[in-house]
PDB file of N, CA and C in Angstrom:
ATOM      1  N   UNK A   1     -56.625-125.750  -8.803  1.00  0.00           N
ATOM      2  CA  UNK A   1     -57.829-126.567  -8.831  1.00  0.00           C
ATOM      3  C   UNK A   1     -58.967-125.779  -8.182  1.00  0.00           C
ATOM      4  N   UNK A   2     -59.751-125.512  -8.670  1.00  0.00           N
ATOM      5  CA  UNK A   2     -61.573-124.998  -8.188  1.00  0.00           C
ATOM      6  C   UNK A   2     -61.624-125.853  -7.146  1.00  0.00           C
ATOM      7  N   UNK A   3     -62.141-124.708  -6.284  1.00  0.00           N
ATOM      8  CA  UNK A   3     -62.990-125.058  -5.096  1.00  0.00           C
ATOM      9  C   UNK A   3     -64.164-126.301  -5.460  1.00  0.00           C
ATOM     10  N   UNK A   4     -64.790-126.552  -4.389  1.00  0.00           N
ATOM     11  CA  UNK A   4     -65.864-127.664  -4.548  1.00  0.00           C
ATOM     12  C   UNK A   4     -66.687-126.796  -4.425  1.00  0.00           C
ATOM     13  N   UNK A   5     -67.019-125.470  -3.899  1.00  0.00           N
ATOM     14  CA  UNK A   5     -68.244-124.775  -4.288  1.00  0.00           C
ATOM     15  C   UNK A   5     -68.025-124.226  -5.831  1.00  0.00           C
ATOM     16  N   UNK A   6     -66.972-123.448  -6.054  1.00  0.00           N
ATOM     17  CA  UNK A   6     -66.781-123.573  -7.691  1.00  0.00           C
ATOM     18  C   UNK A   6     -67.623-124.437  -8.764  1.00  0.00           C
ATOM     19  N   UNK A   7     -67.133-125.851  -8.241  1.00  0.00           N
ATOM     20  CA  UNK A   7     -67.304-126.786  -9.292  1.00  0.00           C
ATOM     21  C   UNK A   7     -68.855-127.387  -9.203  1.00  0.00           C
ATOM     22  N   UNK A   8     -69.316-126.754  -8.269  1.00  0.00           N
ATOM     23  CA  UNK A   8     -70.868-127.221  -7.774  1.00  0.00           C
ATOM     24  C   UNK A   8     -71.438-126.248  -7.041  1.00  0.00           C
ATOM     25  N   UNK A   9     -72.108-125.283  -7.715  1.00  0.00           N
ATOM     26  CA  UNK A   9     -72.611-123.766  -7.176  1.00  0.00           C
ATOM     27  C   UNK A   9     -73.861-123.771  -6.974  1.00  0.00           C
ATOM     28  N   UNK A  10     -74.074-122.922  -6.018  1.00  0.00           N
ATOM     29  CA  UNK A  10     -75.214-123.340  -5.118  1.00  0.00           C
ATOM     30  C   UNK A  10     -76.036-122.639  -5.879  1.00  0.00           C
ATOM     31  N   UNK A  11     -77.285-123.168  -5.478  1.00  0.00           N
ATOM     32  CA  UNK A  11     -78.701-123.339  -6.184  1.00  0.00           C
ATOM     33  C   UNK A  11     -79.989-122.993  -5.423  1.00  0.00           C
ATOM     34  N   UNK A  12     -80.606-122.448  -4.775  1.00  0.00           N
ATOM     35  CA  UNK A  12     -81.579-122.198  -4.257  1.00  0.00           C
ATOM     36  C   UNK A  12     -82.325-122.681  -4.215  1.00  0.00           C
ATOM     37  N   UNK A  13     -83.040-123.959  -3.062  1.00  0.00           N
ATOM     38  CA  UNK A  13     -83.638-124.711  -2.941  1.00  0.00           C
ATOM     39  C   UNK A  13     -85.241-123.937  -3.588  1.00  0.00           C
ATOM     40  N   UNK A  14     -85.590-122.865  -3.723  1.00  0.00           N
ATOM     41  CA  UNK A  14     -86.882-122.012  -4.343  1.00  0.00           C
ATOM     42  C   UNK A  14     -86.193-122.471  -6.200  1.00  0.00           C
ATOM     43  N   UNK A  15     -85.699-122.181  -6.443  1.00  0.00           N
ATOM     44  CA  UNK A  15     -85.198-122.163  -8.141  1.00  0.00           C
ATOM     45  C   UNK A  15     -85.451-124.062  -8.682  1.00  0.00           C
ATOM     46  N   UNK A  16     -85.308-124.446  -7.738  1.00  0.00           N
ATOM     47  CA  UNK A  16     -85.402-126.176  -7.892  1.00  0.00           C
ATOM     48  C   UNK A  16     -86.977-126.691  -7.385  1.00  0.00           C
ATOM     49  N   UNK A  17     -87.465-127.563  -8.154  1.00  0.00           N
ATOM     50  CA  UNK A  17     -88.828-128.071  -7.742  1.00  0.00           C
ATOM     51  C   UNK A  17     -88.625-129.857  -8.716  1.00  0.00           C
ATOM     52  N   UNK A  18     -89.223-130.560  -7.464  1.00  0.00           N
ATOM     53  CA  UNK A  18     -89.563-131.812  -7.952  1.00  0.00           C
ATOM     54  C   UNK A  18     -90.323-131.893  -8.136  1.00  0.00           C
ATOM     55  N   UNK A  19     -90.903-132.468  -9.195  1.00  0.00           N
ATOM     56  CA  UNK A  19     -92.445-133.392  -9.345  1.00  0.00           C
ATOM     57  C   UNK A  19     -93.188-131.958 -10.603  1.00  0.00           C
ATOM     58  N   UNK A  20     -92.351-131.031 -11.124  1.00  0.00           N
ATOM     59  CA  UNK A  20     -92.866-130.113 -12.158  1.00  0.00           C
ATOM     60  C   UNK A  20     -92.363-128.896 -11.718  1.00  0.00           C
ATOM     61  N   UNK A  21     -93.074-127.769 -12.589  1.00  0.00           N
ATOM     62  CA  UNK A  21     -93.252-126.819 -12.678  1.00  0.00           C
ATOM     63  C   UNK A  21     -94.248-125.579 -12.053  1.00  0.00           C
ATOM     64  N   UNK A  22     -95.378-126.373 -11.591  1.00  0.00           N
ATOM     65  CA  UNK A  22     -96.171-125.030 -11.280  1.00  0.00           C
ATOM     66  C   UNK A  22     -96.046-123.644 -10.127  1.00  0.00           C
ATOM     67  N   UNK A  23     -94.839-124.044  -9.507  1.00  0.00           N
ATOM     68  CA  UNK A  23     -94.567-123.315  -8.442  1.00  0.00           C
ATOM     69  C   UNK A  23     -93.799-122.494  -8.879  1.00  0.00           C
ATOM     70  N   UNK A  24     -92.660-122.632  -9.676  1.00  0.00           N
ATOM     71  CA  UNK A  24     -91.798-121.618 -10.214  1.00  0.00           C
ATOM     72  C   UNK A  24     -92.198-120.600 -11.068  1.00  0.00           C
ATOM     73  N   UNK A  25     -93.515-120.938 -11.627  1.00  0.00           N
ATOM     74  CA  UNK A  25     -94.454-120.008 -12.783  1.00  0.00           C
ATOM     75  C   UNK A  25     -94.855-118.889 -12.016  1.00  0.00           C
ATOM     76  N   UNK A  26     -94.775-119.122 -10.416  1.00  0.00           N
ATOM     77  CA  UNK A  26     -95.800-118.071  -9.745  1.00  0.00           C
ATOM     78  C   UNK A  26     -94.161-116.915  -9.181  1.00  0.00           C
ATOM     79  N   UNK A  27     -95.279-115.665  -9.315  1.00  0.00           N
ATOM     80  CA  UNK A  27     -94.564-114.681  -8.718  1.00  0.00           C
ATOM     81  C   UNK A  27     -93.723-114.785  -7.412  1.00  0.00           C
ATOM     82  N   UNK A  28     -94.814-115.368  -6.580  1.00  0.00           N
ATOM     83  CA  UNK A  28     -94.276-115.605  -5.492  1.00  0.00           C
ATOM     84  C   UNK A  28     -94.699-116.842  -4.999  1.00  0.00           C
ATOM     85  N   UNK A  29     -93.787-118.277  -4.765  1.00  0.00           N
ATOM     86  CA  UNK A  29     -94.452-119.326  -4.202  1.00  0.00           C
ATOM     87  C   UNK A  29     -94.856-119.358  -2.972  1.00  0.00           C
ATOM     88  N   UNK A  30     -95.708-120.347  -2.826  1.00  0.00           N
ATOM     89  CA  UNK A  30     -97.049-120.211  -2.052  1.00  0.00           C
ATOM     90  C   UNK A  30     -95.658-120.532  -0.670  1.00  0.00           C
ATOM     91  N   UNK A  31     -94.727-121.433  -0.524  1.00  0.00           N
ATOM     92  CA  UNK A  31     -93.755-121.444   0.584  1.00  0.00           C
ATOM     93  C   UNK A  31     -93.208-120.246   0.765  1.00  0.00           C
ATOM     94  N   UNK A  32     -93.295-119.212   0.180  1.00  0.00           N
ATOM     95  CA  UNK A  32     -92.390-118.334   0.560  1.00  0.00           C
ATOM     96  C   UNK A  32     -93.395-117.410   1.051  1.00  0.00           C
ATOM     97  N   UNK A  33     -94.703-117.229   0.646  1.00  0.00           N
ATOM     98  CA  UNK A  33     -95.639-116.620   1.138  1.00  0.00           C
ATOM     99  C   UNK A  33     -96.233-117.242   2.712  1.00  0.00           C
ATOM    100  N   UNK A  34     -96.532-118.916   2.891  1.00  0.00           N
ATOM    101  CA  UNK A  34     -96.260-119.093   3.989  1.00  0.00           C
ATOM    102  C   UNK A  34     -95.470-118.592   5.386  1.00  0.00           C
ATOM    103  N   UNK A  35     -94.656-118.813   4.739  1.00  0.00           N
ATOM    104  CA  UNK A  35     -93.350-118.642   6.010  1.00  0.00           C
ATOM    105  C   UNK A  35     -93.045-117.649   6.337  1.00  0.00           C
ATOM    106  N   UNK A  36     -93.189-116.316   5.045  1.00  0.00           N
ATOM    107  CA  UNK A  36     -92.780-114.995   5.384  1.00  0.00           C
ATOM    108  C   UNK A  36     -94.019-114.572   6.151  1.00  0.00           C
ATOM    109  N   UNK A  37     -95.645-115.093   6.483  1.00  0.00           N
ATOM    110  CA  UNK A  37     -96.455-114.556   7.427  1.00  0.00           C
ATOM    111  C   UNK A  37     -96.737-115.454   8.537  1.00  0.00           C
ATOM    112  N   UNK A  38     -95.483-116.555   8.980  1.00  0.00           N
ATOM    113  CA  UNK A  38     -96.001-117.534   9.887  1.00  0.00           C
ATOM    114  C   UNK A  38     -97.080-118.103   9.872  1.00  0.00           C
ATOM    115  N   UNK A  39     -97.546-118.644   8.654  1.00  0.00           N
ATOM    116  CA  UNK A  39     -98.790-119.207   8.318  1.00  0.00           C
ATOM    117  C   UNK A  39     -98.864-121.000   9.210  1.00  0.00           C
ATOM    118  N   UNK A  40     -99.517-121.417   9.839  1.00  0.00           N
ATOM    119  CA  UNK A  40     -99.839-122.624  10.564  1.00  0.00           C
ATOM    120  C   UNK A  40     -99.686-123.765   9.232  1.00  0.00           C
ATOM    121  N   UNK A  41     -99.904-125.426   9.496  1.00  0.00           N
ATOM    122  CA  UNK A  41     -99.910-126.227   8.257  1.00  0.00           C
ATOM    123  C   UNK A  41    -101.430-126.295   7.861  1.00  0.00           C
ATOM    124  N   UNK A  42    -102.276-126.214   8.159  1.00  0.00           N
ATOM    125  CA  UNK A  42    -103.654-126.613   7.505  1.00  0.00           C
ATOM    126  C   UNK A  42    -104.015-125.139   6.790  1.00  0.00           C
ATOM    127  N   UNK A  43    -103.879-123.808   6.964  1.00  0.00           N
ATOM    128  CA  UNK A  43    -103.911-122.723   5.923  1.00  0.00           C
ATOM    129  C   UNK A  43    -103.135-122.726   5.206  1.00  0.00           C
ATOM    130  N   UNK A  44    -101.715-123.338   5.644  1.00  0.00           N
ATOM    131  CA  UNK A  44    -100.584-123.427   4.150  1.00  0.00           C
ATOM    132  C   UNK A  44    -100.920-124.382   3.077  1.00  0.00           C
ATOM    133  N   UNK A  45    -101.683-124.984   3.783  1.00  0.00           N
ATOM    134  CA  UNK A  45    -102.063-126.001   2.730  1.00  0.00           C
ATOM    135  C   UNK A  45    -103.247-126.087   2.075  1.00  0.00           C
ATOM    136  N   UNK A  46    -103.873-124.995   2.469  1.00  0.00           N
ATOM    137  CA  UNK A  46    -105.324-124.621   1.818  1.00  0.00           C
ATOM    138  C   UNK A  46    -104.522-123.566   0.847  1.00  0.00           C
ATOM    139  N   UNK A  47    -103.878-122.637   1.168  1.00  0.00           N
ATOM    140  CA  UNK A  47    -102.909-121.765   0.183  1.00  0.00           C
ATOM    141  C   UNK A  47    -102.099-122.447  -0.967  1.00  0.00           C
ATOM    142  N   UNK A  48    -101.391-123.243  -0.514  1.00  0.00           N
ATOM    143  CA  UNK A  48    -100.902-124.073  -1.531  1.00  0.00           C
ATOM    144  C   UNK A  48    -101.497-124.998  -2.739  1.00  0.00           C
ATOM    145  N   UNK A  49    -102.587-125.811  -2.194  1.00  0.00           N
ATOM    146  CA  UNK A  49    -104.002-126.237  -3.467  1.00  0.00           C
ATOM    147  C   UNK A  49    -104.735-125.517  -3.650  1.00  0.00           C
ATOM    148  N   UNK A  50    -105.178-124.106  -3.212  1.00  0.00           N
ATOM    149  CA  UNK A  50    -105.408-122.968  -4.319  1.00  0.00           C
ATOM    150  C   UNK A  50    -104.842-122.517  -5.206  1.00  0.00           C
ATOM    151  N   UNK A  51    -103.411-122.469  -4.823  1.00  0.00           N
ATOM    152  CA  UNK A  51    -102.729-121.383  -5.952  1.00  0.00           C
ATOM    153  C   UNK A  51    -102.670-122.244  -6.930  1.00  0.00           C
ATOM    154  N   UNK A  52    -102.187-123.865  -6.776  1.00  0.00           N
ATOM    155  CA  UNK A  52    -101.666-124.952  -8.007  1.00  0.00           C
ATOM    156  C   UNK A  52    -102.696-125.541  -8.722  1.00  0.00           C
ATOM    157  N   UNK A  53    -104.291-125.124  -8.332  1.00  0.00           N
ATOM    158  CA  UNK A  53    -104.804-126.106  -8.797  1.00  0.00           C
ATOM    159  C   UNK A  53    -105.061-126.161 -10.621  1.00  0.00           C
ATOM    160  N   UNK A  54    -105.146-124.815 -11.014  1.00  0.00           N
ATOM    161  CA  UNK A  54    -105.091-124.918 -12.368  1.00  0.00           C
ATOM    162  C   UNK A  54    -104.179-125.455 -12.807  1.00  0.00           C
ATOM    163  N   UNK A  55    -102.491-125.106 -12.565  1.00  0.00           N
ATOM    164  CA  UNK A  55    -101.956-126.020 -12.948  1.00  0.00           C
ATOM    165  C   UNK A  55    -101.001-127.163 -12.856  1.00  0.00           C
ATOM    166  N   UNK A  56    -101.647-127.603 -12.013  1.00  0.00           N
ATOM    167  CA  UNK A  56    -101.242-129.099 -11.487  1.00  0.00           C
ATOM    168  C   UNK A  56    -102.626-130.243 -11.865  1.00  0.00           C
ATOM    169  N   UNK A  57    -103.373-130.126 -10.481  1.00  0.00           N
ATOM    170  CA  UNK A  57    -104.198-131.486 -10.182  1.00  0.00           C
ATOM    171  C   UNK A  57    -105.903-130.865 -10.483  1.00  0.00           C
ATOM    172  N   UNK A  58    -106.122-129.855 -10.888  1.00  0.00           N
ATOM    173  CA  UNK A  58    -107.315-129.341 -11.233  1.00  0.00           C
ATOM    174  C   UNK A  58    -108.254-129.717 -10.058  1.00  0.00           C
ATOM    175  N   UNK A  59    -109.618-129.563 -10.076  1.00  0.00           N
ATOM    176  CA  UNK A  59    -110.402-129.562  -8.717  1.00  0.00           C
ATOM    177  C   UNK A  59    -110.106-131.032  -8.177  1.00  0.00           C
ATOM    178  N   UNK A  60    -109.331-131.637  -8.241  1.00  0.00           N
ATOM    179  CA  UNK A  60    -108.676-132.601  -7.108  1.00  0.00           C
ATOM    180  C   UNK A  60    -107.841-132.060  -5.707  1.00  0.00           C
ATOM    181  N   UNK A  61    -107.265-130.752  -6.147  1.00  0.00           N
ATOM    182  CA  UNK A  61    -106.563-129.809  -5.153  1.00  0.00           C
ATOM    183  C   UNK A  61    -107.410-128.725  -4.730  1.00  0.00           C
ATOM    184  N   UNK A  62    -108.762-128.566  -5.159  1.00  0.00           N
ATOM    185  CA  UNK A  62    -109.858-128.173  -4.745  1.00  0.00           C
ATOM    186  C   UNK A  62    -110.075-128.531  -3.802  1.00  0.00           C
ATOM    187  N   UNK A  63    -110.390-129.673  -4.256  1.00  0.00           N
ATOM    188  CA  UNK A  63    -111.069-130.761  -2.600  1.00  0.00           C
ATOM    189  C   UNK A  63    -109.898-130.865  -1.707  1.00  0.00           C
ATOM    190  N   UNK A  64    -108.806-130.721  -2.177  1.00  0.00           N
ATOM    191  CA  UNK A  64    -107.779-131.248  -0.844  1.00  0.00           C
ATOM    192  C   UNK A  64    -107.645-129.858  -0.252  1.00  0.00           C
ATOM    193  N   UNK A  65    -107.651-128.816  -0.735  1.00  0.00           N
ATOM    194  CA  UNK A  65    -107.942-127.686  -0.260  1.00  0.00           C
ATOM    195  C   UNK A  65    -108.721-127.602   0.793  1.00  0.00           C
ATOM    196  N   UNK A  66    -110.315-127.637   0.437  1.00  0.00           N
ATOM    197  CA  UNK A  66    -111.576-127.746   1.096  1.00  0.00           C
ATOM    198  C   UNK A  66    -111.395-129.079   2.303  1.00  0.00           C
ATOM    199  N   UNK A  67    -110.893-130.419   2.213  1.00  0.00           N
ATOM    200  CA  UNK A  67    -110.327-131.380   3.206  1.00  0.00           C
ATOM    201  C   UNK A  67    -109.584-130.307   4.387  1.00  0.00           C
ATOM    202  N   UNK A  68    -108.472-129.972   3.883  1.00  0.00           N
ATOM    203  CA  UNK A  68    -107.926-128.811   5.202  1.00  0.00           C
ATOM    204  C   UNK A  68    -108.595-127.799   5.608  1.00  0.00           C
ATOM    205  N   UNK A  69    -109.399-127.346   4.653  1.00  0.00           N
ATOM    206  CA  UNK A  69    -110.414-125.916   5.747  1.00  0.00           C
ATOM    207  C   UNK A  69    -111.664-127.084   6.543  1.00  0.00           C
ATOM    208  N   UNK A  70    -111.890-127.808   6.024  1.00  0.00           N
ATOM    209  CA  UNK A  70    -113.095-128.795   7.357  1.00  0.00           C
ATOM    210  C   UNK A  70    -111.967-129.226   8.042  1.00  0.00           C
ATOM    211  N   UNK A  71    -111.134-129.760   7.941  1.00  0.00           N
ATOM    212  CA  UNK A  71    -110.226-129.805   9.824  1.00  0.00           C
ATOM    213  C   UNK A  71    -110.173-128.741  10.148  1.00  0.00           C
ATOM    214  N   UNK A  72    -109.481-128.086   9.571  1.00  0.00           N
ATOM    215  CA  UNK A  72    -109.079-126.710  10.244  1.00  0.00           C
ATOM    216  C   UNK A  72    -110.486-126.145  11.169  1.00  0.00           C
ATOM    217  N   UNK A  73    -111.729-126.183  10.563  1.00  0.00           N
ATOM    218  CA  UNK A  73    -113.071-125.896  10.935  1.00  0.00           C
ATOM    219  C   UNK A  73    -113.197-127.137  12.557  1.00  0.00           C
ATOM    220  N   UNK A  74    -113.126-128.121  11.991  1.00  0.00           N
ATOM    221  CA  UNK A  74    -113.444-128.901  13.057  1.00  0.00           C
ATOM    222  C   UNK A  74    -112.747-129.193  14.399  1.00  0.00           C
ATOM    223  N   UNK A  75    -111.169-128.712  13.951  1.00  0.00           N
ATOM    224  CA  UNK A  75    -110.366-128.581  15.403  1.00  0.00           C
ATOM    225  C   UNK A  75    -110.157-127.730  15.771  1.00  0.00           C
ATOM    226  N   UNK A  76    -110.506-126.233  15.490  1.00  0.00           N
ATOM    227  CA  UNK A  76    -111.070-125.370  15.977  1.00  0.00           C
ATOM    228  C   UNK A  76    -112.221-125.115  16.701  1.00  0.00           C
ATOM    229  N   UNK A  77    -113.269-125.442  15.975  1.00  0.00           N
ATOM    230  CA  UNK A  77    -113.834-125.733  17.287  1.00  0.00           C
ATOM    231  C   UNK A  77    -113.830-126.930  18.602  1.00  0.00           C
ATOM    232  N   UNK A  78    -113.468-127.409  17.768  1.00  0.00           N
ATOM    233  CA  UNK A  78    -112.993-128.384  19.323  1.00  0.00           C
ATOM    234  C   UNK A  78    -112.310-128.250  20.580  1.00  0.00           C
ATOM    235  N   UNK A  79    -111.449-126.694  19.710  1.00  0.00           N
ATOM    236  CA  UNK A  79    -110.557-125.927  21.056  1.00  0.00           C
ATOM    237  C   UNK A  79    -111.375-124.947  21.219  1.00  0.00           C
ATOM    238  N   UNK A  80    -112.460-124.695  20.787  1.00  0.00           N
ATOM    239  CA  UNK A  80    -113.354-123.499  21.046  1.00  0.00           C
ATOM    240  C   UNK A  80    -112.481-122.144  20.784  1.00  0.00           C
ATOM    241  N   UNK A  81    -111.937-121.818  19.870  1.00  0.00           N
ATOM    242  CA  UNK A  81    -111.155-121.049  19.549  1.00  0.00           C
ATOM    243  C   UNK A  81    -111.855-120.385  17.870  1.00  0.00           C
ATOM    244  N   UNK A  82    -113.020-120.701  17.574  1.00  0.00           N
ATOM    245  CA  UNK A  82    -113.862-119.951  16.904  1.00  0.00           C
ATOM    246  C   UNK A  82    -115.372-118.941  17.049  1.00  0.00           C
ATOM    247  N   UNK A  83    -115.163-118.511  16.386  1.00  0.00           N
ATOM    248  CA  UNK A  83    -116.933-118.116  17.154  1.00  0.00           C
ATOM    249  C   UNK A  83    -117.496-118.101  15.710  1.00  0.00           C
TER     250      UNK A  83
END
């Protein structure tokens, strides 16, 4: 009798995507580009509705883009950690 990894072989949480396609189209997804430069969440997420916006949510992920660079802008300076 096959193993239970046999009969159910692992899959690479990168090779699998819910909710579509546009991440797997790219060379390199925008998570793997994250993480491999210790990217913070409000630039990963300005990275991430750049790369998808053509094809996903079109300038709706523009703006949610642009939403995370004005926080990012505004709690930065709030820690005075811009010039």
């Amino acid at each position: 009798m096959p193993s239970k990894v046999e009969m159910f072989p692992f899959k690479s949480a990168l090779q699998i995507q819910e909710g579509g396609s546009h991440y797997k189209q790219m060379k390199i997804q925008p998570i793997e580009f994250i993480h491999a430069n210790n990217i913070q969440f409000a630039e990963g997420s300005v990275i991430k509705y750049v790369s998808r916006w053509r094809s996903k949510n079109g300038i709706a992920d523009l703006k949610k883009a642009r939403h995370f660079l004005d926080l990012l802008i505004e709690l930065e300076t709030k820690n005075g950690s811009c010039s």
